[in-house]
C-alpha atoms as a PDB file:
ATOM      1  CA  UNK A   1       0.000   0.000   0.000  1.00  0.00           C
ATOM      2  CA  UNK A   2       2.839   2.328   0.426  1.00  0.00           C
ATOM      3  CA  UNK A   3       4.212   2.104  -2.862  1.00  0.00           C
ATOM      4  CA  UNK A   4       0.894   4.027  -3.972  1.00  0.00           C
ATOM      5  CA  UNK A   5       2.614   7.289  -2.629  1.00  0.00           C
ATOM      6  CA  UNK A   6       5.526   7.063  -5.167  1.00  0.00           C
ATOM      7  CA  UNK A   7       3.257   7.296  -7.770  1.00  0.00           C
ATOM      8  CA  UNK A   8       3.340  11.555  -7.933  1.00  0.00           C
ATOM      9  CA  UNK A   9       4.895  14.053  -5.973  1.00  0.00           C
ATOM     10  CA  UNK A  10       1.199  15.800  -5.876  1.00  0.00           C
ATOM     11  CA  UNK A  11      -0.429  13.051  -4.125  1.00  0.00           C
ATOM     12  CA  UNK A  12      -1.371  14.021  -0.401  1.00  0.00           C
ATOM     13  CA  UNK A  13      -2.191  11.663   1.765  1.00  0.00           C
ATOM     14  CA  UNK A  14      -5.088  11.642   4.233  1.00  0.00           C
ATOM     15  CA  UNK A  15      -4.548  11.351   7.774  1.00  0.00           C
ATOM     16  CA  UNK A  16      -8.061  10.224   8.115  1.00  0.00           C
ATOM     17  CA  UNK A  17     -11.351  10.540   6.404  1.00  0.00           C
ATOM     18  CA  UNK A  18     -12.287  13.302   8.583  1.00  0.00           C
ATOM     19  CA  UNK A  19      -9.186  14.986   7.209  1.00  0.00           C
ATOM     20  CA  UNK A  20     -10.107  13.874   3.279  1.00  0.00           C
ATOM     21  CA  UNK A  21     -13.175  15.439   3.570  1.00  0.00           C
ATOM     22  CA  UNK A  22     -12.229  18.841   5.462  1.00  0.00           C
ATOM     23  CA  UNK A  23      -9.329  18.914   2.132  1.00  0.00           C
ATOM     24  CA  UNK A  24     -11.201  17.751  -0.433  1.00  0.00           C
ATOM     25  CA  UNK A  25     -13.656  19.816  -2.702  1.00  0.00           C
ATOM     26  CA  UNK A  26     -15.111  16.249  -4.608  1.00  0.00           C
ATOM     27  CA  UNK A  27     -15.069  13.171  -2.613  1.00  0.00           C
ATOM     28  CA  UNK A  28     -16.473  10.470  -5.102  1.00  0.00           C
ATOM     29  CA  UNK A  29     -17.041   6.815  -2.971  1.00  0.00           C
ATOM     30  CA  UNK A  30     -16.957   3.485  -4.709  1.00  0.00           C
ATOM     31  CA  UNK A  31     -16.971   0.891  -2.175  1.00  0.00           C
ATOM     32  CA  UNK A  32     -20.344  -1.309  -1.450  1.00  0.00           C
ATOM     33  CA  UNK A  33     -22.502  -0.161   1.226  1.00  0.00           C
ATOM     34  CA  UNK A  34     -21.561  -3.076   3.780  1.00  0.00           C
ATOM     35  CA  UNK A  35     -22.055  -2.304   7.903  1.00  0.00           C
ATOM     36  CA  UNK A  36     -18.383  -0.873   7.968  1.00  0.00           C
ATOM     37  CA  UNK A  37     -19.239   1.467   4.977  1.00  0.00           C
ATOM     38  CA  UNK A  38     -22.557   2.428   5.685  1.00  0.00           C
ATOM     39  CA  UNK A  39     -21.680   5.703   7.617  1.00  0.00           C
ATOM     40  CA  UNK A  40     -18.262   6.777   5.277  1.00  0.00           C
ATOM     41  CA  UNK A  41     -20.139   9.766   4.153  1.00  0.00           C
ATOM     42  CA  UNK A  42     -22.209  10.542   6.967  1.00  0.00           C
ATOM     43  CA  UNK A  43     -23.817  14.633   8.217  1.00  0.00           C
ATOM     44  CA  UNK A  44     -20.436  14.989  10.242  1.00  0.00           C
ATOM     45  CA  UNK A  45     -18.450  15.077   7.491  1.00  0.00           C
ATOM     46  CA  UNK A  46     -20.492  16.525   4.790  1.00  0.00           C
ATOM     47  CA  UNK A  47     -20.471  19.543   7.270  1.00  0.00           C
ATOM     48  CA  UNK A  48     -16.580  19.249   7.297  1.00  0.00           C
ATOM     49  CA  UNK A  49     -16.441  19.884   3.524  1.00  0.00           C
ATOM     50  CA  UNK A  50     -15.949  23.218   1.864  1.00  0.00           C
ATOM     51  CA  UNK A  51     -19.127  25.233   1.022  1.00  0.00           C
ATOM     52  CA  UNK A  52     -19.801  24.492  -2.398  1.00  0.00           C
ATOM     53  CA  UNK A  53     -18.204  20.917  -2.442  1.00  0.00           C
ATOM     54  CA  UNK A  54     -19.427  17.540  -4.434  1.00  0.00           C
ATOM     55  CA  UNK A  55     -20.056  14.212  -3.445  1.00  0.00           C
ATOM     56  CA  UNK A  56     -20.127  11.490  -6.212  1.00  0.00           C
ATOM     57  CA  UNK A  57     -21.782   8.677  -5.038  1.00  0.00           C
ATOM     58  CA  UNK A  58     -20.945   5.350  -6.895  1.00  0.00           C
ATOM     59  CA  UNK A  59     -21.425   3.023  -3.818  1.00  0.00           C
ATOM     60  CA  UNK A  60     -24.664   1.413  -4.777  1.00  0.00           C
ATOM     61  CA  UNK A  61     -27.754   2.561  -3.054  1.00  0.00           C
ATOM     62  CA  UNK A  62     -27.271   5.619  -0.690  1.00  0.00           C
ATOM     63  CA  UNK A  63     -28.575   4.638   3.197  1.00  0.00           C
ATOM     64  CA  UNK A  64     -31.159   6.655   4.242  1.00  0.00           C
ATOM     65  CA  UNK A  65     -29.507   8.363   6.920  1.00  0.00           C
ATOM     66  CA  UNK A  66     -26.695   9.354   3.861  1.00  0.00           C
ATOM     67  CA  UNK A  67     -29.876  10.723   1.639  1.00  0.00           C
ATOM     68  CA  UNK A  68     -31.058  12.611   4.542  1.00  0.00           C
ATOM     69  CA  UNK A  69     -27.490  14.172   5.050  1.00  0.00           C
ATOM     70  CA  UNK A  70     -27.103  15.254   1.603  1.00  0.00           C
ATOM     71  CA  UNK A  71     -30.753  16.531   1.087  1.00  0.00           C
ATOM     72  CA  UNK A  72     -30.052  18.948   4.188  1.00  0.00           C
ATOM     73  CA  UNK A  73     -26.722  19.667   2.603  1.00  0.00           C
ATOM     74  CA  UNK A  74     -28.000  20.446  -0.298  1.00  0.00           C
ATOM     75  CA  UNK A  75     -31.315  22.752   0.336  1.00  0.00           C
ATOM     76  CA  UNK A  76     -28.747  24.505   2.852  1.00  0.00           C
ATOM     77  CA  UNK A  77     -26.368  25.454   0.096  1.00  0.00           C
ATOM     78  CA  UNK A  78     -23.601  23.949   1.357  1.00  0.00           C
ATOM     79  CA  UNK A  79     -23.253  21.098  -0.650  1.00  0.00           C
ATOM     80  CA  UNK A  80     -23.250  22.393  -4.302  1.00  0.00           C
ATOM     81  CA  UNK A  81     -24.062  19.227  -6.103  1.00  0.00           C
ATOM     82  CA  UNK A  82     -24.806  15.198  -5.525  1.00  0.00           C
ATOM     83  CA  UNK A  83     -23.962  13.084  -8.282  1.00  0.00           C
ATOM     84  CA  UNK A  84     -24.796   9.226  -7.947  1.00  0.00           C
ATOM     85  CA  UNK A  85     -25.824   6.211 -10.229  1.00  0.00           C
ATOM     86  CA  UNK A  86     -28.377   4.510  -8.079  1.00  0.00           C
ATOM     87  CA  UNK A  87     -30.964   7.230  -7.316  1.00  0.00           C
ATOM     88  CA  UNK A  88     -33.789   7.302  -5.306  1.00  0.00           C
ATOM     89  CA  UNK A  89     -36.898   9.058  -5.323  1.00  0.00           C
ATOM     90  CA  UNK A  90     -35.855  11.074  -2.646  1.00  0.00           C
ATOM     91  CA  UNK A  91     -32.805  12.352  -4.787  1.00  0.00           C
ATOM     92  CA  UNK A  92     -33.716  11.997  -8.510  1.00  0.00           C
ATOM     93  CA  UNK A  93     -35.941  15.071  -9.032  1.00  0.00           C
ATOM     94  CA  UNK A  94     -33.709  17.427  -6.624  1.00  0.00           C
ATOM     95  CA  UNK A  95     -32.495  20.255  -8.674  1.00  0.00           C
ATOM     96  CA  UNK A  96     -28.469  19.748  -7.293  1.00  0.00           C
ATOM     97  CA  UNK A  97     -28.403  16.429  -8.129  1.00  0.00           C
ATOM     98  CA  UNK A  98     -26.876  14.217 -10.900  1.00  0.00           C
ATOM     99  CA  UNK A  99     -28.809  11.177 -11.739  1.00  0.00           C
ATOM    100  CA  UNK A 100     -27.334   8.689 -13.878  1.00  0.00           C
ATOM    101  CA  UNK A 101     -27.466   5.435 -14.903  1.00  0.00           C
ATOM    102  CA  UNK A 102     -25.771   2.520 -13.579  1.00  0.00           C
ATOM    103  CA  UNK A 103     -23.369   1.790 -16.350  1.00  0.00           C
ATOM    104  CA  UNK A 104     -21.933  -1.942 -15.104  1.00  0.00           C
ATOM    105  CA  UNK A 105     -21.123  -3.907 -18.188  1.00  0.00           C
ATOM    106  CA  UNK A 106     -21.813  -0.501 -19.913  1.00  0.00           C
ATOM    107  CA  UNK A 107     -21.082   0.587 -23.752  1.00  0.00           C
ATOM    108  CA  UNK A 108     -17.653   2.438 -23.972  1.00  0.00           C
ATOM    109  CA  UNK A 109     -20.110   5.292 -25.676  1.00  0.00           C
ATOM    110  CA  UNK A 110     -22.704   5.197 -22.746  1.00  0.00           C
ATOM    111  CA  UNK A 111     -19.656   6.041 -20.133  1.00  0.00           C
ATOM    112  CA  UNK A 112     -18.270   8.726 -22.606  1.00  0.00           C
ATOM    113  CA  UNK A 113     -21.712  10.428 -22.470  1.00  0.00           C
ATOM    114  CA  UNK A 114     -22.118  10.028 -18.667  1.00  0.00           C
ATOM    115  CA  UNK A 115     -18.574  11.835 -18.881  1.00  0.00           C
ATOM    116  CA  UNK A 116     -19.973  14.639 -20.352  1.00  0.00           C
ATOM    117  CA  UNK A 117     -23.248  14.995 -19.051  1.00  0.00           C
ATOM    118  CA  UNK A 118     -21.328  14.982 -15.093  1.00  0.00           C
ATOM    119  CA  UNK A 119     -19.568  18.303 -15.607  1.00  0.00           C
ATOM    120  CA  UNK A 120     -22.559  19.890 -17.949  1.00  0.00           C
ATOM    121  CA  UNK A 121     -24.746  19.172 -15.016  1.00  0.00           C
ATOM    122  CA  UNK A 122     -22.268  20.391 -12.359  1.00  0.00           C
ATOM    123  CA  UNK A 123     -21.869  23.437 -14.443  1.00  0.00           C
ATOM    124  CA  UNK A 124     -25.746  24.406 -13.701  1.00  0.00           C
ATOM    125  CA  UNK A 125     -25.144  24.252 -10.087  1.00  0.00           C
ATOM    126  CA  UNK A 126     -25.315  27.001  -8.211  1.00  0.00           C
ATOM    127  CA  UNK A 127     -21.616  26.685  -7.863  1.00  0.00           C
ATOM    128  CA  UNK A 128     -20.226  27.086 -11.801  1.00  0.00           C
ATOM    129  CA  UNK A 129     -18.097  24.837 -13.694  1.00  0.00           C
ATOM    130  CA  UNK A 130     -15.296  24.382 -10.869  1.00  0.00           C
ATOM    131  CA  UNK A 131     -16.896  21.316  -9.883  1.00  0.00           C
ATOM    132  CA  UNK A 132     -15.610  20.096 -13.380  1.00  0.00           C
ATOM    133  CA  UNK A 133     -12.152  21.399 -13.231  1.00  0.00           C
ATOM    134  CA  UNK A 134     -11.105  20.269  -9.940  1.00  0.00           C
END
């Protein structure tokens, strides 16, 4: 695991993931939602993010504890967008979120468009294109 950091000079590590999310601007989570998982993203740390910061969600189903979280997050303006491939109707038709579709065993072409349609979408946020960028 410690070879990883000799990869670039311009990777930082993490002390903890209370730390990677008070750093980060985009946290996006791929690990299945499993009892150590379930709370990873979680109110605390949401709140520990920078205003105006994105979550990308490719974890499988959000908990409903993490959809209540990023709702709140959300409608506060803190959170600028919420981008995930399993949505829920409790997410889908919010206007700061990114709903996609699961692309496993997806077309090359289908993940080039989600590609594009990610930062398009991010870019009608209330925060502008940085979401892209960074």
């Amino acid at each position: 695991m410690q070879r990883a950091w000799q990869l670039s000079s311009g990777v930082e590590q993490a002390l903890s993931l209370d730390d990677l999310f008070a750093r980060c601007d985009v946290v996006t989570v791929h690990v299945p939602l499993t009892d150590v998982t379930r709370s990873l993203v979680n109110d605390a740390r949401l709140k520990l993010m920078r205003k105006g910061g994105v979550i990308l969600n490719f974890a499988r189903r959000a908990d409903r504890r993490l959809r209540r979280a990023v709702l709140a997050s959300l409608d506060a303006g803190h959170l600028a967008s919420y981008v995930c491939d399993f949505p829920t109707r409790a997410v889908k038709n919010h206007p700061k979120v990114v709903a996609l579709p699961h692309l496993g065993a997806s077309t090359g072409e289908a993940e080039e468009n989600c590609a594009i349609m990610v930062p398009t979408r991010c870019a009608t946020t209330s925060r502008t294109a940085t979401c892209a960028t960074r």
